[in-house]
Protein backbone atom coordinates (compact mmCIF):
# COMPACT_ATOMS: atom_id res chain seq x y z
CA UNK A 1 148.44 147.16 35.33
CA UNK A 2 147.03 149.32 32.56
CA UNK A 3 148.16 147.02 29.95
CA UNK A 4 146.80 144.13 31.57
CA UNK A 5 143.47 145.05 31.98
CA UNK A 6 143.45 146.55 28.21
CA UNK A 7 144.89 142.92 27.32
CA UNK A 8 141.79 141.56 29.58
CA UNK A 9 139.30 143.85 27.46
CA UNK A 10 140.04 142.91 24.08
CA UNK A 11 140.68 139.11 24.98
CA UNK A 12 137.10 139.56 26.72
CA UNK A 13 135.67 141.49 24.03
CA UNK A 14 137.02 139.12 21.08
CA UNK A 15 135.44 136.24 22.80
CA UNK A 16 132.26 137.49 22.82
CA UNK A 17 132.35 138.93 19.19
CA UNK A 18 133.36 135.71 18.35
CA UNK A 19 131.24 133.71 20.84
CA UNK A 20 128.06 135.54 18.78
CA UNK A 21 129.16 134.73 15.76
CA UNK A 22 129.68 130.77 16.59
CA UNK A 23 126.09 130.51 18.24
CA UNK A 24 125.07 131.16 14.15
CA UNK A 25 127.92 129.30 12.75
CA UNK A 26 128.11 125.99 14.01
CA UNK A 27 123.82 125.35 14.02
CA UNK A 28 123.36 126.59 10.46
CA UNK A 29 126.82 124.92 9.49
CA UNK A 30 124.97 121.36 11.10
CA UNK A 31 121.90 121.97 8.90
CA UNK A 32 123.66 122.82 5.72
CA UNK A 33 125.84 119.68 5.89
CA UNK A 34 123.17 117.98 6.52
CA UNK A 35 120.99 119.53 3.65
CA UNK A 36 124.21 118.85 1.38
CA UNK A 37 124.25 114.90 2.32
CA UNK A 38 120.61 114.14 1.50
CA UNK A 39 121.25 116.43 -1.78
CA UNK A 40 119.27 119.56 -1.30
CA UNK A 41 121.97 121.22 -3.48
CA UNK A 42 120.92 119.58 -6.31
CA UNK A 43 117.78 119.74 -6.36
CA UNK A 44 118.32 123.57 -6.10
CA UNK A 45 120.64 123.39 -8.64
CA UNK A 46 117.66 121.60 -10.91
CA UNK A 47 115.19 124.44 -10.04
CA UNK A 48 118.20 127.03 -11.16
CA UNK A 49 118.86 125.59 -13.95
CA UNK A 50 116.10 126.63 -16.05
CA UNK A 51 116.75 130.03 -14.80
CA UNK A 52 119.94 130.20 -15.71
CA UNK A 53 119.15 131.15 -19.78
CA UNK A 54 117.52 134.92 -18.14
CA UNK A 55 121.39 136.05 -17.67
CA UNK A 56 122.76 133.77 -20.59
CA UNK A 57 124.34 131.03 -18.92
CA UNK A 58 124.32 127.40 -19.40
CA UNK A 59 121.58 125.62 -17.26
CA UNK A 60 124.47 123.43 -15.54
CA UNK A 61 125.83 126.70 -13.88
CA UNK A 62 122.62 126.36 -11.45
CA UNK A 63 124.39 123.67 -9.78
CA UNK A 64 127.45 126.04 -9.66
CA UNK A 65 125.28 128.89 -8.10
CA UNK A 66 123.13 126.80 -5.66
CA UNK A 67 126.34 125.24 -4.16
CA UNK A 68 127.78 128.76 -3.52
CA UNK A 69 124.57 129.63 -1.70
CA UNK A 70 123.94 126.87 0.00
CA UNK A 71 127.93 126.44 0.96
CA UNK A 72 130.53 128.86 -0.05
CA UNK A 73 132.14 130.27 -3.04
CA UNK A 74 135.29 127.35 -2.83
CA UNK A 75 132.29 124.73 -3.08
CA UNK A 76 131.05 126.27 -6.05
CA UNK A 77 135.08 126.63 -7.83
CA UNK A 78 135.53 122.95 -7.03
CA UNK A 79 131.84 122.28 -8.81
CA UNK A 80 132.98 124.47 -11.68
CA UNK A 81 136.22 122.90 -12.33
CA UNK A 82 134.19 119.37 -12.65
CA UNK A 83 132.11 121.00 -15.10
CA UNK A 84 135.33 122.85 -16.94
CA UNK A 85 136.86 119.00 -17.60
CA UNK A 86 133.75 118.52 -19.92
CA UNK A 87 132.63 121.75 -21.54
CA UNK A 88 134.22 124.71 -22.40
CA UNK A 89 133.18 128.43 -21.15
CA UNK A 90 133.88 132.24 -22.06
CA UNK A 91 135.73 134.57 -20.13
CA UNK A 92 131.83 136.46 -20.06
CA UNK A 93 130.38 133.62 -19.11
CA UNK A 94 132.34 132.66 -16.21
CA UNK A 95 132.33 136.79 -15.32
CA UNK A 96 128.75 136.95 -15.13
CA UNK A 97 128.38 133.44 -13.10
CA UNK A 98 131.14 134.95 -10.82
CA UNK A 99 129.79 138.21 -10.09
CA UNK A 100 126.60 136.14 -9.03
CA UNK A 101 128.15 133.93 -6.60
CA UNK A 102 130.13 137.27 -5.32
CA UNK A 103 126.66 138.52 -4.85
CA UNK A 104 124.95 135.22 -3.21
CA UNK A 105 126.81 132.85 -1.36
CA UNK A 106 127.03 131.45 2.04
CA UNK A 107 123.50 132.71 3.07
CA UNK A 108 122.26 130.67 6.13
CA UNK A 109 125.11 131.72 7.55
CA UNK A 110 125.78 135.33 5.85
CA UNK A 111 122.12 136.53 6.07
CA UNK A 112 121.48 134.81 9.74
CA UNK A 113 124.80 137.07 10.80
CA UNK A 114 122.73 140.45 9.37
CA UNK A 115 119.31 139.18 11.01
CA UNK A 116 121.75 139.02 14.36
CA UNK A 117 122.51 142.37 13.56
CA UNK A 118 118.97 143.70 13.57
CA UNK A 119 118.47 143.28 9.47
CA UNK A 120 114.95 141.51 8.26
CA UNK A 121 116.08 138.24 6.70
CA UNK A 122 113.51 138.17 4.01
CA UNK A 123 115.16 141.57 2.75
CA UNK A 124 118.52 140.43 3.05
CA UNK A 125 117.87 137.51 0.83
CA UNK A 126 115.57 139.30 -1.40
CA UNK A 127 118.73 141.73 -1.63
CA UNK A 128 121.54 139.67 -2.19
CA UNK A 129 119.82 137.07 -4.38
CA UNK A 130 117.82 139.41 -6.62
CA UNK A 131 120.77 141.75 -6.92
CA UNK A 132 122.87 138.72 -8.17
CA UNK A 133 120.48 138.15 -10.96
CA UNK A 134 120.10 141.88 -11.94
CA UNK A 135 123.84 142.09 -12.32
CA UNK A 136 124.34 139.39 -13.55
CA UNK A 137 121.88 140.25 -16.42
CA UNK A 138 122.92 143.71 -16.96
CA UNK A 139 126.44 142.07 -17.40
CA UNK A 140 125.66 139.56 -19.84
CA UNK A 141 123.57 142.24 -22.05
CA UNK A 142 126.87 144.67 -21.74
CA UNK A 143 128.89 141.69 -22.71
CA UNK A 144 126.52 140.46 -25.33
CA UNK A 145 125.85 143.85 -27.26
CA UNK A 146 129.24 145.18 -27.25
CA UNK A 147 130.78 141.35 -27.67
CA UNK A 148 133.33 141.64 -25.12
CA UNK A 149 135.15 138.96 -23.67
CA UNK A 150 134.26 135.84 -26.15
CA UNK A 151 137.06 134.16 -25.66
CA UNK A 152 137.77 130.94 -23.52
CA UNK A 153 138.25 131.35 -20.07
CA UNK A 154 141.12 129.43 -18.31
CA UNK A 155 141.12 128.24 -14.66
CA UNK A 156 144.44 129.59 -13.20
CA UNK A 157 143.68 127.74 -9.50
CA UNK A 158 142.70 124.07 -9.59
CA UNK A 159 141.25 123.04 -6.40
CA UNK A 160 141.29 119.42 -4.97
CA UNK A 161 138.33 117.67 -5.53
CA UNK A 162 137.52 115.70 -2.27
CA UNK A 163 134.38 114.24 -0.47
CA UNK A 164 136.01 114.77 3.52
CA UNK A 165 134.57 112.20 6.26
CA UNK A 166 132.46 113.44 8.57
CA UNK A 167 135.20 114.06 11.29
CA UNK A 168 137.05 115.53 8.72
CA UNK A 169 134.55 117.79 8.07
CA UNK A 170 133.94 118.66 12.32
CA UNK A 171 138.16 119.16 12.34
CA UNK A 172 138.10 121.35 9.58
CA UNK A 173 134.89 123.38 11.26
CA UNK A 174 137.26 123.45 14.11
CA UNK A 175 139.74 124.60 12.08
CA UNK A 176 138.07 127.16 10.78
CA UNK A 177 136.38 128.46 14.20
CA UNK A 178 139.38 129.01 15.99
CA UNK A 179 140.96 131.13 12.68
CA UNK A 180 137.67 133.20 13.16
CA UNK A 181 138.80 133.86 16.83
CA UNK A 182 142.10 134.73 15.66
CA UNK A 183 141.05 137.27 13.26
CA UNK A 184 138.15 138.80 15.29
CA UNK A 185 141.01 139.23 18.12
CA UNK A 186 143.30 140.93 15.35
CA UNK A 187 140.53 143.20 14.67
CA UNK A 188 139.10 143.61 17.96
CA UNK A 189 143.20 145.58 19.03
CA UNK A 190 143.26 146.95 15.95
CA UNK A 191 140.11 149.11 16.13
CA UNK A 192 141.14 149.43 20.00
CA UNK A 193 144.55 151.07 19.21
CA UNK A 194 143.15 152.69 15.92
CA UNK A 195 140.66 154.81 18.50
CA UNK A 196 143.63 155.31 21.15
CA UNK A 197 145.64 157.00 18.22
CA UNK A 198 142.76 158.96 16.90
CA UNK A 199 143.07 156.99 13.35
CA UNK A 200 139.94 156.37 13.56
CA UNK A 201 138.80 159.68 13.91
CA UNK A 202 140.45 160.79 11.25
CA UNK A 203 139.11 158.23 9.20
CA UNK A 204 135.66 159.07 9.84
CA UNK A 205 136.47 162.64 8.69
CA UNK A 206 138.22 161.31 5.52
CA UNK A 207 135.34 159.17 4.64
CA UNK A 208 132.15 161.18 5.82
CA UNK A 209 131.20 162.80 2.79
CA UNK A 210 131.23 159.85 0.87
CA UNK A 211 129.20 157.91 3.93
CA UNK A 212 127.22 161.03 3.99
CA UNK A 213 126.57 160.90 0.10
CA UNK A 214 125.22 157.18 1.27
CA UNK A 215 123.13 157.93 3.70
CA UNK A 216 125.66 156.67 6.70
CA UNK A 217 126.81 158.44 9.59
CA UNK A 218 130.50 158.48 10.22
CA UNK A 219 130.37 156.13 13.00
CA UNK A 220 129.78 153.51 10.34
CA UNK A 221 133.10 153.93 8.88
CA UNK A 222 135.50 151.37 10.00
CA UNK A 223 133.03 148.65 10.55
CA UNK A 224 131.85 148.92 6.83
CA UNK A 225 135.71 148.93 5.99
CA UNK A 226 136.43 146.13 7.96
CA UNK A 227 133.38 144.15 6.28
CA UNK A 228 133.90 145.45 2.73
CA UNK A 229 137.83 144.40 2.59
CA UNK A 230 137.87 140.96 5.18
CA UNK A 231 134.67 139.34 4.72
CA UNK A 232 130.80 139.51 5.94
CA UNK A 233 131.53 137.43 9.00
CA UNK A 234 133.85 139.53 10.75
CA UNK A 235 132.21 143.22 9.49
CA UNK A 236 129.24 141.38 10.75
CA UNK A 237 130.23 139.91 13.95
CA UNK A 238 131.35 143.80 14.98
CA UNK A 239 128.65 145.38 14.11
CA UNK A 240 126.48 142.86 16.13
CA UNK A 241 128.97 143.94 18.56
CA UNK A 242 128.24 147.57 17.98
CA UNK A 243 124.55 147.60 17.96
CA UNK A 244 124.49 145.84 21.27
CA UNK A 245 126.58 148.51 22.82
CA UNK A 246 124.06 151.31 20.67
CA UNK A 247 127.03 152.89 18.64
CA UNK A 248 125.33 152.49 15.59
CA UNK A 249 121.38 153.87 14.77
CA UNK A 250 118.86 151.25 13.06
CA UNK A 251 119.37 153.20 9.77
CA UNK A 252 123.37 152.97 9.90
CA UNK A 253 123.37 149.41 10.83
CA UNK A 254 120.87 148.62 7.67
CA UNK A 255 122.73 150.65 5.39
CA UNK A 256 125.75 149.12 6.04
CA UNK A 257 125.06 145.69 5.92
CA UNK A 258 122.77 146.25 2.79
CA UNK A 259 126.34 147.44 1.28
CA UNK A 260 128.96 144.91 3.08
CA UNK A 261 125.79 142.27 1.60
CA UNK A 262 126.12 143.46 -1.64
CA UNK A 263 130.16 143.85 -1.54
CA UNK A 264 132.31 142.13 1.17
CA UNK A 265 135.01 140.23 1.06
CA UNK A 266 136.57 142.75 -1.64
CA UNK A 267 140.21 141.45 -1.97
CA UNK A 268 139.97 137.56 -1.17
CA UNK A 269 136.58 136.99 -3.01
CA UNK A 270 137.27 138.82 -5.85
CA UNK A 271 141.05 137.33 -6.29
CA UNK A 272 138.86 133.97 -6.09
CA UNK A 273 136.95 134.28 -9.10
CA UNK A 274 139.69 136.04 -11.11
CA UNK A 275 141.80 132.75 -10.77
CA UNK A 276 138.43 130.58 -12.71
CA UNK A 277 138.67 132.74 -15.80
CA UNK A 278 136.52 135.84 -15.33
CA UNK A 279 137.58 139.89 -15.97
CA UNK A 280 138.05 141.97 -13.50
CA UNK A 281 136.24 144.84 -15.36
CA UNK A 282 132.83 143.02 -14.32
CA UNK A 283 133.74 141.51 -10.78
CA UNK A 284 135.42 144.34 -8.80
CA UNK A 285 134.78 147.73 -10.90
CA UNK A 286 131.15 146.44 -12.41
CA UNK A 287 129.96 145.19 -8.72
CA UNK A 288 131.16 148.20 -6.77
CA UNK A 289 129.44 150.64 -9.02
CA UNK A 290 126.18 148.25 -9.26
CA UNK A 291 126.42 148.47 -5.27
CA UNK A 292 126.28 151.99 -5.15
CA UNK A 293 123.85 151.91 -7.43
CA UNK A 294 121.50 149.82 -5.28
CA UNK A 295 122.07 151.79 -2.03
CA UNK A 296 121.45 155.08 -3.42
CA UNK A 297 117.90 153.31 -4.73
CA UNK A 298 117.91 151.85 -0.99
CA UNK A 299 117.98 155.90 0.52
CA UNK A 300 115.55 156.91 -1.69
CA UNK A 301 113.12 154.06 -0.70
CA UNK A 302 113.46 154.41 3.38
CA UNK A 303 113.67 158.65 3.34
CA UNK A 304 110.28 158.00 2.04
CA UNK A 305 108.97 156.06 4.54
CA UNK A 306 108.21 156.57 7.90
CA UNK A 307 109.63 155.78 10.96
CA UNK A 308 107.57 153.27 11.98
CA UNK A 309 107.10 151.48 8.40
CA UNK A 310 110.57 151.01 8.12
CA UNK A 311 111.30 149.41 11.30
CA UNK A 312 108.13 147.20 11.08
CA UNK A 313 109.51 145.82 7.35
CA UNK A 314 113.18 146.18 7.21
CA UNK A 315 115.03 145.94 10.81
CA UNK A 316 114.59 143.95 13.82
């Protein structure tokens, strides 16, 4: 009977992780598509351009960037591998364009999961979009000044370039909804039988000077994990989760979705952009350190402020 109801728990605790999460998805998913058809990606790709030159890439890459923002980081591959059949590009060229779409992509959706989750939205774009320029400036003048990585890049994945129907599309939505269930379920036992074993525990000892050295408390630990390794929406989804139940303090929840903003998604995204060409010197090593960079500016910023200013600029 025990196992039943535990079975009851998760199934009833996935749905409604996942339930949250689908309430943001599938409006801001509508809009975007929408956005996409009557070309609002290129025409942000036009105002990019031009901005392109401050971290030493070709103005075309706007189009590149503004797709991964507006869409995902597989829209903005497929748009690169257009551009690849015409022009050629260095390995520090595509390095510096993929740490920024590592940095900023997916945002209605990504930055509407962290608002969920009590985060300001102006701050998490500010974050994720200014950070992507900063790094990918301080990459290109590393690259530049030391001349590292001049040599053409090479696409190792091709994608399939395709313009899906409009049920296509709402199948593969589908598609991709019920995976989302599947995976928040996954996580949802895991952390459940994680606790029950005292893993988790443990964990939180293992990591707590490090979180500590961030400015986290240790309850932060496996959510941060979770969002760092799999991916923005599910981190994101349980800490929504989380903050509802009051686990987590206003200054652990911002912390850690300032850092799962900055760097999520740490195996899948970043084995994406190794396969168009870049090194992996600038998109795993370079934007963990840059991360930890930011937050420890981040600490110093909200220990200085008081209670009351921070929660009136930065958190819900």
């Amino acid at each position: 009977m025990t196992i039943v109801k535990e079975i009851k728990e998760t199934l009833k605790d996935a749905g409604s992780t996942t339930l949250t999460l689908l309430k943001i998805l599938i409006p801001v998913s509508i809009i975007v598509k929408i956005l996409s058809e009557f070309g609002a990606i290129e025409i942000i790709g036009n105002y990019l351009s031009h901005a392109m030159g401050v971290v030493g890439l070709p103005g075309e890459f706007g189009l590149v960037w503004a797709t991964a923002m507006l869409t995902n980081i597989y829209g903005a591959i497929v748009v690169l591998f257009t551009l690849s059949l015409q022009s050629t590009y260095t390995v520090a060229q595509v390095t510096v364009l993929g740490g920024m779409l590592l940095f900023a992509h997916a945002l209605p959706i990504e930055a509407r999961i962290a608002q969920k989750a009590g985060v300001k939205l102006w701050f998490t774009l500010s974050l994720r979009i200014l950070g992507a320029v900063a790094f990918g400036f301080v990459l290109n003048i590393i690259f530049t000044s030391f001349n590292l990585f001049q040599d053409r890049s090479y696409m190792i994945w091709q994608p399939d370039i395709a313009d899906p129907t409009i049920f296509q599309w709402i199948l593969d939505q589908i598609k991709y909804y019920l995976i989302i269930f599947l995976i928040i379920l996954g996580l949802v036992t895991l952390m459940k039988i994680l606790q029950k074993t005292g893993v988790i525990n443990r964990l939180n000892n293992l990591l707590k000077p490090g979180l500590e050295f961030l400015g986290m408390s240790k309850n932060a630990a496996p959510i941060t994990i979770i969002g760092m390794t799999l991916g923005l929406a599910y981190g994101g989804g349980l800490i929504i989760r989380e903050v509802k139940s009051k686990a987590l303090s206003k200054k652990d929840t911002f912390l850690s979705l300032s850092l799962m903003g900055l760097s999520h998604s740490l195996i899948e995204d970043t084995l994406l952009i190794l396969s168009i060409g870049a090194t992996l010197f600038g998109i795993l090593l370079g934007r963990i350190l840059f991360t930890i960079l930011v937050i420890v500016i981040l600490i110093r910023i909200i220990n200085h402020l008081s209670k009351k200013t921070f929660e009136k600029y930065f958190v819900n």
